[in-house]
C-alpha atoms as a PDB file:
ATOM      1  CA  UNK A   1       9.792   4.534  34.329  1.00  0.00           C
ATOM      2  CA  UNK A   2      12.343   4.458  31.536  1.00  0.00           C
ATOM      3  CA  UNK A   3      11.753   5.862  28.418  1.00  0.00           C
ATOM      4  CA  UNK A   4      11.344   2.930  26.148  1.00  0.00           C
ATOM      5  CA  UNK A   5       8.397   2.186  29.244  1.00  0.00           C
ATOM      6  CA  UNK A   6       6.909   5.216  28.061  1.00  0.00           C
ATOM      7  CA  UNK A   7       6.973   4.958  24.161  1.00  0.00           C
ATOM      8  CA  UNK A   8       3.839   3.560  22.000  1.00  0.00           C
ATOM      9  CA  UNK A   9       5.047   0.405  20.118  1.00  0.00           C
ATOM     10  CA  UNK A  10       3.777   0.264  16.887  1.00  0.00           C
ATOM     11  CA  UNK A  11       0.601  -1.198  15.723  1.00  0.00           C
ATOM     12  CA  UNK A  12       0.028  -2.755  12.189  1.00  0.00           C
ATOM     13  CA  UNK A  13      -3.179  -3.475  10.791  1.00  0.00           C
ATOM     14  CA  UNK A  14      -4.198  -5.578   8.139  1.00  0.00           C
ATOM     15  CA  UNK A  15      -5.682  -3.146   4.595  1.00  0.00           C
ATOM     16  CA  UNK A  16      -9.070  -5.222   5.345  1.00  0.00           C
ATOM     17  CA  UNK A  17      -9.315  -3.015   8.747  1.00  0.00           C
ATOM     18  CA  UNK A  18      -7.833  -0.101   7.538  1.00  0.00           C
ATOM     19  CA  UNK A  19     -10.318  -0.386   4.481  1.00  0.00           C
ATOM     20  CA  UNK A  20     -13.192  -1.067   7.022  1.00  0.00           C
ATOM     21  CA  UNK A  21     -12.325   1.987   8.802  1.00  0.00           C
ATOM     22  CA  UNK A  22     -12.284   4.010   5.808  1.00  0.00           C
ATOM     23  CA  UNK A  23     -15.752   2.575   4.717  1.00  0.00           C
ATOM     24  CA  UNK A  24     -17.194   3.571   7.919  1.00  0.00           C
ATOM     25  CA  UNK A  25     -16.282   7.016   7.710  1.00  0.00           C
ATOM     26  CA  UNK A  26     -16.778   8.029   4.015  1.00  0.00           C
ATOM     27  CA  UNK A  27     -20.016   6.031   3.862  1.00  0.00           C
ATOM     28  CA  UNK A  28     -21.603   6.306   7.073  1.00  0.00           C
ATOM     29  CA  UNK A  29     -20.864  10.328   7.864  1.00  0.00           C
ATOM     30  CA  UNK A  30     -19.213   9.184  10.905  1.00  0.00           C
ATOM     31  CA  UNK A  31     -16.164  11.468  12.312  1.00  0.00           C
ATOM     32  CA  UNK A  32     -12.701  10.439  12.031  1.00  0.00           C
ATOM     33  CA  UNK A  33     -12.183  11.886  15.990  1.00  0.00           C
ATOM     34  CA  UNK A  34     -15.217   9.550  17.258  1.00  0.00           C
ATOM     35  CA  UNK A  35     -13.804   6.624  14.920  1.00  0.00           C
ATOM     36  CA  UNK A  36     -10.160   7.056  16.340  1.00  0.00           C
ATOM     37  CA  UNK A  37     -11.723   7.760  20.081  1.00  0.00           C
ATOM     38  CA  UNK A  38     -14.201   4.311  19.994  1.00  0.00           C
ATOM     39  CA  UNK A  39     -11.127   2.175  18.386  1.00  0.00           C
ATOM     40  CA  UNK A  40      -8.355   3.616  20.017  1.00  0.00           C
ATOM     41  CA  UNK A  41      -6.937   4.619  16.751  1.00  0.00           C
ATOM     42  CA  UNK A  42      -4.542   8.187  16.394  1.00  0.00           C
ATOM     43  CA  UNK A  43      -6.113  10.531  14.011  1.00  0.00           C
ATOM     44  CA  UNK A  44      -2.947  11.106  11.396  1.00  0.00           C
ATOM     45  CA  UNK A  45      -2.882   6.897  10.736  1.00  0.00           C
ATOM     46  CA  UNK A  46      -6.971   7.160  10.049  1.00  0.00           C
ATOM     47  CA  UNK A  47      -6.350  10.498   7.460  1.00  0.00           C
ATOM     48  CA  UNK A  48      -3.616   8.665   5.979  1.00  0.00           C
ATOM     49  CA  UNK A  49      -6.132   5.637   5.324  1.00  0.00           C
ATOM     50  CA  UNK A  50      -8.589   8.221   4.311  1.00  0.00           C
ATOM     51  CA  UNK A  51      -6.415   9.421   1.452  1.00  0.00           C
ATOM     52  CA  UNK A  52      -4.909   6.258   0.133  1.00  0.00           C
ATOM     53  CA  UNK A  53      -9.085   5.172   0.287  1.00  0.00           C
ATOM     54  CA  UNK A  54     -10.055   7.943  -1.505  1.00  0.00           C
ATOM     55  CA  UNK A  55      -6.721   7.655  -3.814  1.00  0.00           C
ATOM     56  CA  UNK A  56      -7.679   4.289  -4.700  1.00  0.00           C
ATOM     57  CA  UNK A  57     -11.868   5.224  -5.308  1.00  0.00           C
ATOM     58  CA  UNK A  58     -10.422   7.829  -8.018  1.00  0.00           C
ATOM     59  CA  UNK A  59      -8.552   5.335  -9.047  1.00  0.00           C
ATOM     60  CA  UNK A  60      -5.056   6.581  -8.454  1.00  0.00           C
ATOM     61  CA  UNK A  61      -2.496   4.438  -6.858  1.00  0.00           C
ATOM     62  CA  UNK A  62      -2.066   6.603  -3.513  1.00  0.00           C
ATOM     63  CA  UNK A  63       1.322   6.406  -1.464  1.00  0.00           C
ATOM     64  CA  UNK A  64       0.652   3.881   0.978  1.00  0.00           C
ATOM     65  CA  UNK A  65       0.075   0.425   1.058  1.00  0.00           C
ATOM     66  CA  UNK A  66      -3.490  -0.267  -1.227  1.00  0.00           C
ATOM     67  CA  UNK A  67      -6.449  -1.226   1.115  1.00  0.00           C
ATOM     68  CA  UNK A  68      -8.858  -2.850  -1.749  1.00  0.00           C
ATOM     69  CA  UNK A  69      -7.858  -5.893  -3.074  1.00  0.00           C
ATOM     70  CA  UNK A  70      -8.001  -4.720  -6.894  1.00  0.00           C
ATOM     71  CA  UNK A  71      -5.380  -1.899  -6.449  1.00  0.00           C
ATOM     72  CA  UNK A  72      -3.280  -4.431  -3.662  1.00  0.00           C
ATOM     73  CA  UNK A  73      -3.286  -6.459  -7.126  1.00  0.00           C
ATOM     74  CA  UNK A  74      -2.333  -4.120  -9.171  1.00  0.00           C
ATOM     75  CA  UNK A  75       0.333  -3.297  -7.086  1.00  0.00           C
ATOM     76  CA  UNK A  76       1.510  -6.784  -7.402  1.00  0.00           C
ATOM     77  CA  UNK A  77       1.368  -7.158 -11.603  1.00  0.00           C
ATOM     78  CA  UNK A  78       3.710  -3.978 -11.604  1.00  0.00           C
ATOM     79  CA  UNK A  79       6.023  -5.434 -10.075  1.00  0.00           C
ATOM     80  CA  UNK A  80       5.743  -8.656 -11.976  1.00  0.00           C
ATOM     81  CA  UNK A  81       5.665  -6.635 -14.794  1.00  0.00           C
ATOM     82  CA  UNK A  82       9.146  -4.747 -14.393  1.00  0.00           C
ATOM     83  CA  UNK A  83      10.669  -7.945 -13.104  1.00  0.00           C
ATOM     84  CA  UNK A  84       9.836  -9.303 -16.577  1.00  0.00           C
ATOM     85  CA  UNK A  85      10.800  -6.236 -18.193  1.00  0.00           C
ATOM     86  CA  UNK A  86      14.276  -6.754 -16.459  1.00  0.00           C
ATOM     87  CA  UNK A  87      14.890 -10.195 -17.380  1.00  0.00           C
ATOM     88  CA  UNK A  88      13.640  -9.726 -20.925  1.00  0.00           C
ATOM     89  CA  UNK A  89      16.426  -6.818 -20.943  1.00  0.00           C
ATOM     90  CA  UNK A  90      18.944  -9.176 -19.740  1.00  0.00           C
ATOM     91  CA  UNK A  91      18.185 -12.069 -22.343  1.00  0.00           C
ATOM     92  CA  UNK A  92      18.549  -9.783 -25.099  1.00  0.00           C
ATOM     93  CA  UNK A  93      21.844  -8.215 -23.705  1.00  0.00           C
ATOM     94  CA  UNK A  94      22.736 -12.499 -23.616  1.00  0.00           C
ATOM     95  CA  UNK A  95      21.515 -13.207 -26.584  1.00  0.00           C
ATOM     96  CA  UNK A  96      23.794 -10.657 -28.655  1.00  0.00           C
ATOM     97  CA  UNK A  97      26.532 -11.214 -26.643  1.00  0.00           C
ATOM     98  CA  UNK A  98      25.827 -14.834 -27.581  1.00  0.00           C
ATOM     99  CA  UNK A  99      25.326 -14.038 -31.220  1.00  0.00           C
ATOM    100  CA  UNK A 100      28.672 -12.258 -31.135  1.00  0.00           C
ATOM    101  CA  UNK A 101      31.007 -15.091 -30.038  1.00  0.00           C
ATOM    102  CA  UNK A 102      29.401 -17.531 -32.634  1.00  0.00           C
ATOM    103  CA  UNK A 103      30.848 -15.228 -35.368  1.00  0.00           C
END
């Protein structure tokens, strides 16, 4: 067996699982070993879960992807909101440069 045989790939899952997972251990007492044993999960991806969960319930951002949809859009009116910033920047830099060569 080579070594690339041997190696995990990567799984992704979707923040509605990751939030389910979560759920089920913060609000039903259950374990995070028994939770990563009966869904073959590995125990640092379910604490990291945990804390961006528990991030997002104190209603800090967290440092990993947002599992409820509220902070997910959040997330996404940031970024609208410094692409705006960034273009409004930009049209004013235009606008005096424009301002200039009319004089």
């Amino acid at each position: 067996m080579t070594t690339s045989e041997t190696q995990k790939t990567r799984r992704h899952f979707d923040p509605a699982y990751k939030l389910q997972v979560a759920k089920m251990i913060r609000e039903q007492g259950l374990s995070v070993s028994q939770v990563c044993k009966d869904m073959d999960l590995t125990t640092s991806a379910v604490h990291r879960w945990l804390q961006q969960y528990d991030a997002e319930l104190a209603g800090r951002p967290g440092i990993g992807k947002p599992l409820t949809a509220e902070h997910q859009r959040i997330r996404e009116l940031e970024k609208e909101l410094r692409q705006l910033k960034s273009d409004n920047e930009l049209l004013k830099k235009a606008s005096a440069l424009f301002a200039r060569e009319i004089r």
